[in-house]
C-alpha atoms as a PDB file:
ATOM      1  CA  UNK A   1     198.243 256.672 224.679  1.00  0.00           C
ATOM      2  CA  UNK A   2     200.123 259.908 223.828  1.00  0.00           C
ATOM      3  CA  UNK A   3     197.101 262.019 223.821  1.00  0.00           C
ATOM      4  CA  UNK A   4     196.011 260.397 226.813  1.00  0.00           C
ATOM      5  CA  UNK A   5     199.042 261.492 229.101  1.00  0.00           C
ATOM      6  CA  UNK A   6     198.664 264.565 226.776  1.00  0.00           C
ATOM      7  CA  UNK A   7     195.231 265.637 227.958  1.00  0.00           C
ATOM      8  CA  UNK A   8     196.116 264.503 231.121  1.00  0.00           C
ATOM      9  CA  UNK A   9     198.755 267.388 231.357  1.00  0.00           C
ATOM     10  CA  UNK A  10     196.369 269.853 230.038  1.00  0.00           C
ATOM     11  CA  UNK A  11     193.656 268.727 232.935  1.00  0.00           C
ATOM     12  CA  UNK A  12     196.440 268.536 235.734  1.00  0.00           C
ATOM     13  CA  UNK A  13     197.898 272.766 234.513  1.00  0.00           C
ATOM     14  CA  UNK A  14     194.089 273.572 234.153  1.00  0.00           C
ATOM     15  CA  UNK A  15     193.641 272.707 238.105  1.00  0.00           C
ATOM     16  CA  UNK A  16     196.668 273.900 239.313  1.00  0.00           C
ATOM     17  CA  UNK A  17     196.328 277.543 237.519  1.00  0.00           C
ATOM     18  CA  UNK A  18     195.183 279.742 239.987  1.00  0.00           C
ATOM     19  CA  UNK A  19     192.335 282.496 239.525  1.00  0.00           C
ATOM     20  CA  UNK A  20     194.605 284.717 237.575  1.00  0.00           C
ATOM     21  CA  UNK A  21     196.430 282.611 235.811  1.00  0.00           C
ATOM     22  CA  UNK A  22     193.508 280.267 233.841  1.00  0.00           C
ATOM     23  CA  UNK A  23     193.224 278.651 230.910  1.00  0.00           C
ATOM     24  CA  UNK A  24     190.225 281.010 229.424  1.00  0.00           C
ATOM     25  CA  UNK A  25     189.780 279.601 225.673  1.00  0.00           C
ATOM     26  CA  UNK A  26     189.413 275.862 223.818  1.00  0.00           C
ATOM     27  CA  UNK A  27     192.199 277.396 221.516  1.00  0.00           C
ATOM     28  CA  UNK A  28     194.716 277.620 224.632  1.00  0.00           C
ATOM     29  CA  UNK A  29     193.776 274.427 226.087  1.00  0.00           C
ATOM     30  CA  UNK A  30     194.313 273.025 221.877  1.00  0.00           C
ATOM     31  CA  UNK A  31     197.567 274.856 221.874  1.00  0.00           C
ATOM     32  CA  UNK A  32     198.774 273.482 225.888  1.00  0.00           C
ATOM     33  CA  UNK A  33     197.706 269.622 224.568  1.00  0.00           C
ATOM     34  CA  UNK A  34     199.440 269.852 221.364  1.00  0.00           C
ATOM     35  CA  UNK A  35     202.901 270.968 223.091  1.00  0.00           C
ATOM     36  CA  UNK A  36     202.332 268.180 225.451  1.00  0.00           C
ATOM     37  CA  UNK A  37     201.903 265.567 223.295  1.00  0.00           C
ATOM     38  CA  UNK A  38     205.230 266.982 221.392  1.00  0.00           C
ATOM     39  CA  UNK A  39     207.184 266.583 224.793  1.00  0.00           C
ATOM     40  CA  UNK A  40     205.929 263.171 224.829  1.00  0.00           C
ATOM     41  CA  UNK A  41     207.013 262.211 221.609  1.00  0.00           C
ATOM     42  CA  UNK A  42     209.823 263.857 222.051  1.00  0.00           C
ATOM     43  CA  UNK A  43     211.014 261.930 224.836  1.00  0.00           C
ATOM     44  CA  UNK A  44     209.793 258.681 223.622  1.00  0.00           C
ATOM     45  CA  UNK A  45     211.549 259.026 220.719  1.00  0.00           C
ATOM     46  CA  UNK A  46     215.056 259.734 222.196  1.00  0.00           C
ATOM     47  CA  UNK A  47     214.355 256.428 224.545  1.00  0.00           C
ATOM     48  CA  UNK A  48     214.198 254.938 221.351  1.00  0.00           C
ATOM     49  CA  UNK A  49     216.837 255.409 220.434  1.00  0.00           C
ATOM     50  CA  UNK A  50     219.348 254.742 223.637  1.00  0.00           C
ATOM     51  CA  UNK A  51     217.340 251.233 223.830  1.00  0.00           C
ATOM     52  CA  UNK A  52     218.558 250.493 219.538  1.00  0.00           C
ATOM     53  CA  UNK A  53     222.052 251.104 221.434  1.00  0.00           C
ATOM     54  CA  UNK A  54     221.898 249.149 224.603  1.00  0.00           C
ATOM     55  CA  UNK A  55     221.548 252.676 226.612  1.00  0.00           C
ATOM     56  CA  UNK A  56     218.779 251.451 228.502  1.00  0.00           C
ATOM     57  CA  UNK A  57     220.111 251.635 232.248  1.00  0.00           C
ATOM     58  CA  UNK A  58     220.895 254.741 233.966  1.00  0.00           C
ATOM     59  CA  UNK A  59     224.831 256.073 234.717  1.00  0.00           C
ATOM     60  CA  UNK A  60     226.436 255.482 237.987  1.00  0.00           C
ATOM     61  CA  UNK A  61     226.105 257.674 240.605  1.00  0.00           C
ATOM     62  CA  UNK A  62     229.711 258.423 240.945  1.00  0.00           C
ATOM     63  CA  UNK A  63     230.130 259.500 237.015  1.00  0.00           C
ATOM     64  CA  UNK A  64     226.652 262.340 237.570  1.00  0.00           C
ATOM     65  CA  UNK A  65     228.703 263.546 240.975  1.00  0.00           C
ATOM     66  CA  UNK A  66     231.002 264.923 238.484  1.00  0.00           C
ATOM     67  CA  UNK A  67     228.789 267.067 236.699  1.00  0.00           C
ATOM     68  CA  UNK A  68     227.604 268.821 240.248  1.00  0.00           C
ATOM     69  CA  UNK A  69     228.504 272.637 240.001  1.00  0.00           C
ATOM     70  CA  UNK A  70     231.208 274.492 242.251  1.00  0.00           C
ATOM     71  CA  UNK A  71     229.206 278.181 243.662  1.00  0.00           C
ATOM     72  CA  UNK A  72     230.763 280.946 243.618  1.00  0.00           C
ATOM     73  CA  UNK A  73     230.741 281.977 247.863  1.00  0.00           C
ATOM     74  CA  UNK A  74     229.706 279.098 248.972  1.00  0.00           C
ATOM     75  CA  UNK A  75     232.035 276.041 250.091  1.00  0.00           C
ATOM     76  CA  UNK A  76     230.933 272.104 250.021  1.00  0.00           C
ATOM     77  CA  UNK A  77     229.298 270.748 252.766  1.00  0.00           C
ATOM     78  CA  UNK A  78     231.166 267.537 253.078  1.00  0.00           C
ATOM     79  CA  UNK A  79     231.381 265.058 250.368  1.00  0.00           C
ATOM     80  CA  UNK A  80     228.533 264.926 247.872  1.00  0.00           C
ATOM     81  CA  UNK A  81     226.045 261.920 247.954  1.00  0.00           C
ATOM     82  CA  UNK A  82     224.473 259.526 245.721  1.00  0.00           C
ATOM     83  CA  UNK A  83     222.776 255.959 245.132  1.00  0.00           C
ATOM     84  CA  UNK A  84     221.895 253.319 242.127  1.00  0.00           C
ATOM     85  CA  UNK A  85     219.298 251.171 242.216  1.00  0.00           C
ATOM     86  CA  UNK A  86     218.134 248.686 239.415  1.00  0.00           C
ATOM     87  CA  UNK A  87     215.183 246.667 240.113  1.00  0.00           C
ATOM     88  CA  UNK A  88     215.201 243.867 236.999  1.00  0.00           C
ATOM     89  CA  UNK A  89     211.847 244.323 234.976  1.00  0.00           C
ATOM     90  CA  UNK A  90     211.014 247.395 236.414  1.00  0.00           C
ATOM     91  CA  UNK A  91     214.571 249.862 235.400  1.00  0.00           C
ATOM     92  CA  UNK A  92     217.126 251.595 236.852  1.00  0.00           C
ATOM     93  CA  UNK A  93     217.805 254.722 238.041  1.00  0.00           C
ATOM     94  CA  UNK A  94     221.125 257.268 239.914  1.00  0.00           C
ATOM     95  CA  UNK A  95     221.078 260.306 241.696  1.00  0.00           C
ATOM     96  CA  UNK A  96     224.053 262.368 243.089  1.00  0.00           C
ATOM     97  CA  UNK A  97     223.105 265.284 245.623  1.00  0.00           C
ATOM     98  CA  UNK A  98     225.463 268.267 247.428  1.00  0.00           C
ATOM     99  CA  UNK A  99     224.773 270.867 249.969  1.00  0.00           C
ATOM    100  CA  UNK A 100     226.873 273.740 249.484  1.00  0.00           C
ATOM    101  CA  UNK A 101     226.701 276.995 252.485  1.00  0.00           C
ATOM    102  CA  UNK A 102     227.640 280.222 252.911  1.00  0.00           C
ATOM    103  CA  UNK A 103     226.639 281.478 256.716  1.00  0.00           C
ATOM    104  CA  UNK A 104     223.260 281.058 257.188  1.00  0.00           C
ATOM    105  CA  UNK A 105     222.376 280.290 253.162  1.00  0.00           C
ATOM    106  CA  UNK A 106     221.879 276.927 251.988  1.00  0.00           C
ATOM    107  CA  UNK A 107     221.692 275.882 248.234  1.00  0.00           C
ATOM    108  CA  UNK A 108     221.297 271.821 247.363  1.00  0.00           C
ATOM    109  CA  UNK A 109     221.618 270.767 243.706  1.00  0.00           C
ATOM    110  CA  UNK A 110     220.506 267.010 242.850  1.00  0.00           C
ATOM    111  CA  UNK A 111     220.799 265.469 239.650  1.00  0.00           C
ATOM    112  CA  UNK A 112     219.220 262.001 239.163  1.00  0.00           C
ATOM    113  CA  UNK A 113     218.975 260.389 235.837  1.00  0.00           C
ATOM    114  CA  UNK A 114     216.064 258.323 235.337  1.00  0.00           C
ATOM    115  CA  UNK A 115     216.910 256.719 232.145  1.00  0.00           C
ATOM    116  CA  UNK A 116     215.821 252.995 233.067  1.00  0.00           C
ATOM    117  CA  UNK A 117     212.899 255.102 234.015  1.00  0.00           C
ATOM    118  CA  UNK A 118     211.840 256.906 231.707  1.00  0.00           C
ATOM    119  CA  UNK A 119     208.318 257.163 231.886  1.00  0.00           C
ATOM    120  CA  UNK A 120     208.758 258.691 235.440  1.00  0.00           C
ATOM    121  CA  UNK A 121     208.964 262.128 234.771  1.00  0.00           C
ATOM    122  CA  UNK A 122     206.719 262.187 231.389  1.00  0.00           C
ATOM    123  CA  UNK A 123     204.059 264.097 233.120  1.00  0.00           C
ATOM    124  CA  UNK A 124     206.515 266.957 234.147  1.00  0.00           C
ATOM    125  CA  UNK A 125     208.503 267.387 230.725  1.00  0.00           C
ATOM    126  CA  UNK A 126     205.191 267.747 229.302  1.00  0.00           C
ATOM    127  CA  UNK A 127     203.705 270.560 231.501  1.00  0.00           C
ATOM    128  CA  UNK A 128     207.083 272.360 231.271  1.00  0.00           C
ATOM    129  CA  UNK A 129     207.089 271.945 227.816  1.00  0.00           C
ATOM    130  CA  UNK A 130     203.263 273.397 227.626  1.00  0.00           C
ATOM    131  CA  UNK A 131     204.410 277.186 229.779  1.00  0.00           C
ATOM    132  CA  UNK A 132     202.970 276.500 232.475  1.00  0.00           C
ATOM    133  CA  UNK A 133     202.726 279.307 235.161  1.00  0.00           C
ATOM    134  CA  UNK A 134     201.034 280.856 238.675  1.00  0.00           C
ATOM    135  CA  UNK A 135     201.003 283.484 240.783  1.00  0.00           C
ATOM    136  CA  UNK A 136     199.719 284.501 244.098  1.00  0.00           C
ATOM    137  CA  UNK A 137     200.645 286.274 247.272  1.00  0.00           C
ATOM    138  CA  UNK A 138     203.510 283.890 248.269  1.00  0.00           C
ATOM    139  CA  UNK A 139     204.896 282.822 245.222  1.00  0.00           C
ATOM    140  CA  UNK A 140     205.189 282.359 241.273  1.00  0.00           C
ATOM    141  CA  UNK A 141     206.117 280.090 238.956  1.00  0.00           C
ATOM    142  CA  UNK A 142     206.455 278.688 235.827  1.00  0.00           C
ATOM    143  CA  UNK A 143     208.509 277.362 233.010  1.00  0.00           C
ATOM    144  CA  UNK A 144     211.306 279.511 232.129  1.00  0.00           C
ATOM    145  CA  UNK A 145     213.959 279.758 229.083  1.00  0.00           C
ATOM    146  CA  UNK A 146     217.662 279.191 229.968  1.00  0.00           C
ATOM    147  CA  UNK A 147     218.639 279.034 226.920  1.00  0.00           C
ATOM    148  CA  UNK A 148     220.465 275.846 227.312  1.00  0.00           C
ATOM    149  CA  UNK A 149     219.936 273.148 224.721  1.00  0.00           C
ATOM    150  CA  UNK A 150     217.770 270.059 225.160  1.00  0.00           C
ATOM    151  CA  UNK A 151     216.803 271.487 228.761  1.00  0.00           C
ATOM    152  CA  UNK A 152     213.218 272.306 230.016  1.00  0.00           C
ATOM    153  CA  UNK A 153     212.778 273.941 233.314  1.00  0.00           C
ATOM    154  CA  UNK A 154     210.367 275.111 236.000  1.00  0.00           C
ATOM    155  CA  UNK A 155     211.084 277.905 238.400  1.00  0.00           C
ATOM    156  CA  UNK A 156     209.532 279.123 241.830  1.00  0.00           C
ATOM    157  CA  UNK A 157     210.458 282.350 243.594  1.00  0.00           C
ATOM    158  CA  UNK A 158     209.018 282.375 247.078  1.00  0.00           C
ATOM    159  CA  UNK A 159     207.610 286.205 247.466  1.00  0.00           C
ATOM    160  CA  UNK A 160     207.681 286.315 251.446  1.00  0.00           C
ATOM    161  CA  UNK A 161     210.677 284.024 252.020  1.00  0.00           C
ATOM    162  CA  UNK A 162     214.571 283.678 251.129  1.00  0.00           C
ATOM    163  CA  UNK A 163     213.592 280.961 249.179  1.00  0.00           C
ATOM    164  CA  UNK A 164     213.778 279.574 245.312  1.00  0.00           C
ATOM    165  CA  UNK A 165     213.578 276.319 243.552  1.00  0.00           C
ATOM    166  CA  UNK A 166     214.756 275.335 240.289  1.00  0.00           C
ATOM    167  CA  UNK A 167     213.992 272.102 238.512  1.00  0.00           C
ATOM    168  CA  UNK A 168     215.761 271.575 234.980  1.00  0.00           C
ATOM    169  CA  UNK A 169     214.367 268.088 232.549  1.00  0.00           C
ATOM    170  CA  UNK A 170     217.625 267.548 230.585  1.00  0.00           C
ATOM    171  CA  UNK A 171     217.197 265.566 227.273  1.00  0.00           C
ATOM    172  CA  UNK A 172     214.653 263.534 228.692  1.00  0.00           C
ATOM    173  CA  UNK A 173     216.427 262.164 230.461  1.00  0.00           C
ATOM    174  CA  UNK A 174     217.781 263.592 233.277  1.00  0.00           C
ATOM    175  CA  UNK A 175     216.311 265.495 236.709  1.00  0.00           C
ATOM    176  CA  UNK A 176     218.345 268.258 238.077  1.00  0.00           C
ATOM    177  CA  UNK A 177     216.287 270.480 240.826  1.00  0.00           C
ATOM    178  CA  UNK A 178     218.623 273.585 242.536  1.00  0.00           C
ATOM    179  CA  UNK A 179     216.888 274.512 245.708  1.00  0.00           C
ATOM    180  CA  UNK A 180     218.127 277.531 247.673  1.00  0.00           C
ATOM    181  CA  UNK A 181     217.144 278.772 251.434  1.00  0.00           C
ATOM    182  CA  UNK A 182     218.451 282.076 251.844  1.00  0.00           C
ATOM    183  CA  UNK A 183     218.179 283.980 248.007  1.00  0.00           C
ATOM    184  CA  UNK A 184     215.193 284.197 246.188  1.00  0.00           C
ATOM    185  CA  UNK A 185     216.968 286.300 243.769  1.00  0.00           C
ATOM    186  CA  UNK A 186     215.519 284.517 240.562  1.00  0.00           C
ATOM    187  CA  UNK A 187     219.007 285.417 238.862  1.00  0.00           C
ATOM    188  CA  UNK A 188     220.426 283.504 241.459  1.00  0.00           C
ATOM    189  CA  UNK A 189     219.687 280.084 240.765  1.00  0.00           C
ATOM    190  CA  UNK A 190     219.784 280.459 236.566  1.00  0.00           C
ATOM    191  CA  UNK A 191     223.084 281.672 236.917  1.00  0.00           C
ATOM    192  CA  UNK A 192     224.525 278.549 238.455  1.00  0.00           C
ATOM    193  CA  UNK A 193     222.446 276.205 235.897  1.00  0.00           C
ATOM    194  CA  UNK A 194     224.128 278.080 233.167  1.00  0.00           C
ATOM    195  CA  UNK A 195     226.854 277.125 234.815  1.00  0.00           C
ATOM    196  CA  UNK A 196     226.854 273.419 235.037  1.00  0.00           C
ATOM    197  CA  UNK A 197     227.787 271.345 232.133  1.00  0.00           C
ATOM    198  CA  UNK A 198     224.214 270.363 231.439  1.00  0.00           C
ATOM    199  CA  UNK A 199     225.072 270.092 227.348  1.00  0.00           C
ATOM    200  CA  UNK A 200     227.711 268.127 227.891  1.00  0.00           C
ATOM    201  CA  UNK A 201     225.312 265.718 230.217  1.00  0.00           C
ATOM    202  CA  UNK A 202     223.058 265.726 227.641  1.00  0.00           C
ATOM    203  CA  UNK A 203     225.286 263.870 225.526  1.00  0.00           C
ATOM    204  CA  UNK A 204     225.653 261.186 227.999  1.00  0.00           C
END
């Protein structure tokens, strides 16, 4: 089954690179499928191990609103959001969302864990996990290297547009996507991941 979703990955980045930006040799495609199927290990394994414990439903809302970052010049936009919803049989999952603004500029940073969930957001931590990355005229992306621990994440710059995304896989277990209208500065949105206490979330 892990190879499965594994060459599923590999088939899903080979259509989405663009003419650039292709997979060109069996060795690359090999190399892509192989750090997919690692992902998916990776994060089967750490479910795992919360279920051995009991950790099998995801945190409330209020407790993830906590780990939402303050921006430095930009105030809060009211009070931050967020939801819970368990379904029985099917799992459980929390989000907590904020708008922050600064004139015209707009960021929004959600963080949802998906722990009750987590076969979700397989497909994602895989391709992250395999490098993925494209290019053309309005935009690029790809996974980049925060250097923060037990984090994967996936970047895109709008070229033509004040405009960036951000979308971090946090020990496999939780979502965070930063989305910002108004900077597409790629500095911009790294440096307020950095910021957030995404190791200490990890822990959770």
């Amino acid at each position: 089954m892990k190879r499965l979703f594994a060459l599923m990955s590999v088939l899903a980045l080979i259509c989405c690179k663009s003419k650039n930006n292709k997979i060109d040799t069996l060795g690359e495609m090999k190399e892509a499928a192989e750090k997919s199927e690692a992902a998916i290990q990776k994060a089967t394994d750490r479910w795992e191990e919360r279920k051995k414990k009991g950790d099998t439903i995801a945190i409330p809302y209020k407790d993830l609103q906590a780990f939402l970052p303050e921006i430095s010049g930009y105030t809060k936009d009211g009070d931050p959001s967020g939801e819970q919803t368990n379904i029985p049989g099917m799992g459980s999952w929390s989000n907590a969302r904020q708008l922050y603004i600064n004139g015209d500029k707009r960021v929004e940073v959600s963080l949802a864990d998906y722990n009750g969930s987590h076969g979700t957001f397989g497909a994602a931590t895989a391709m992250y996990a395999m490098g993925f990355s494209s290019e053309n005229d309005t935009r690029k992306e790809g996974s980049v290297d925060l250097g923060i621990k037990d984090a994967v994440a996936y970047e895109t710059i709008y070229k033509k547009e004040p405009r960036s995304k951000l979308v971090l896989i946090v020990a496999e277990r939780f979502f965070v996507e930063l989305e910002s209208d108004g900077n597409n500065d790629e500095s911009f949105l790294r440096g307020i991941a950095k910021n957030m206490k995404l190791s200490e979330l990890a822990n959770k």
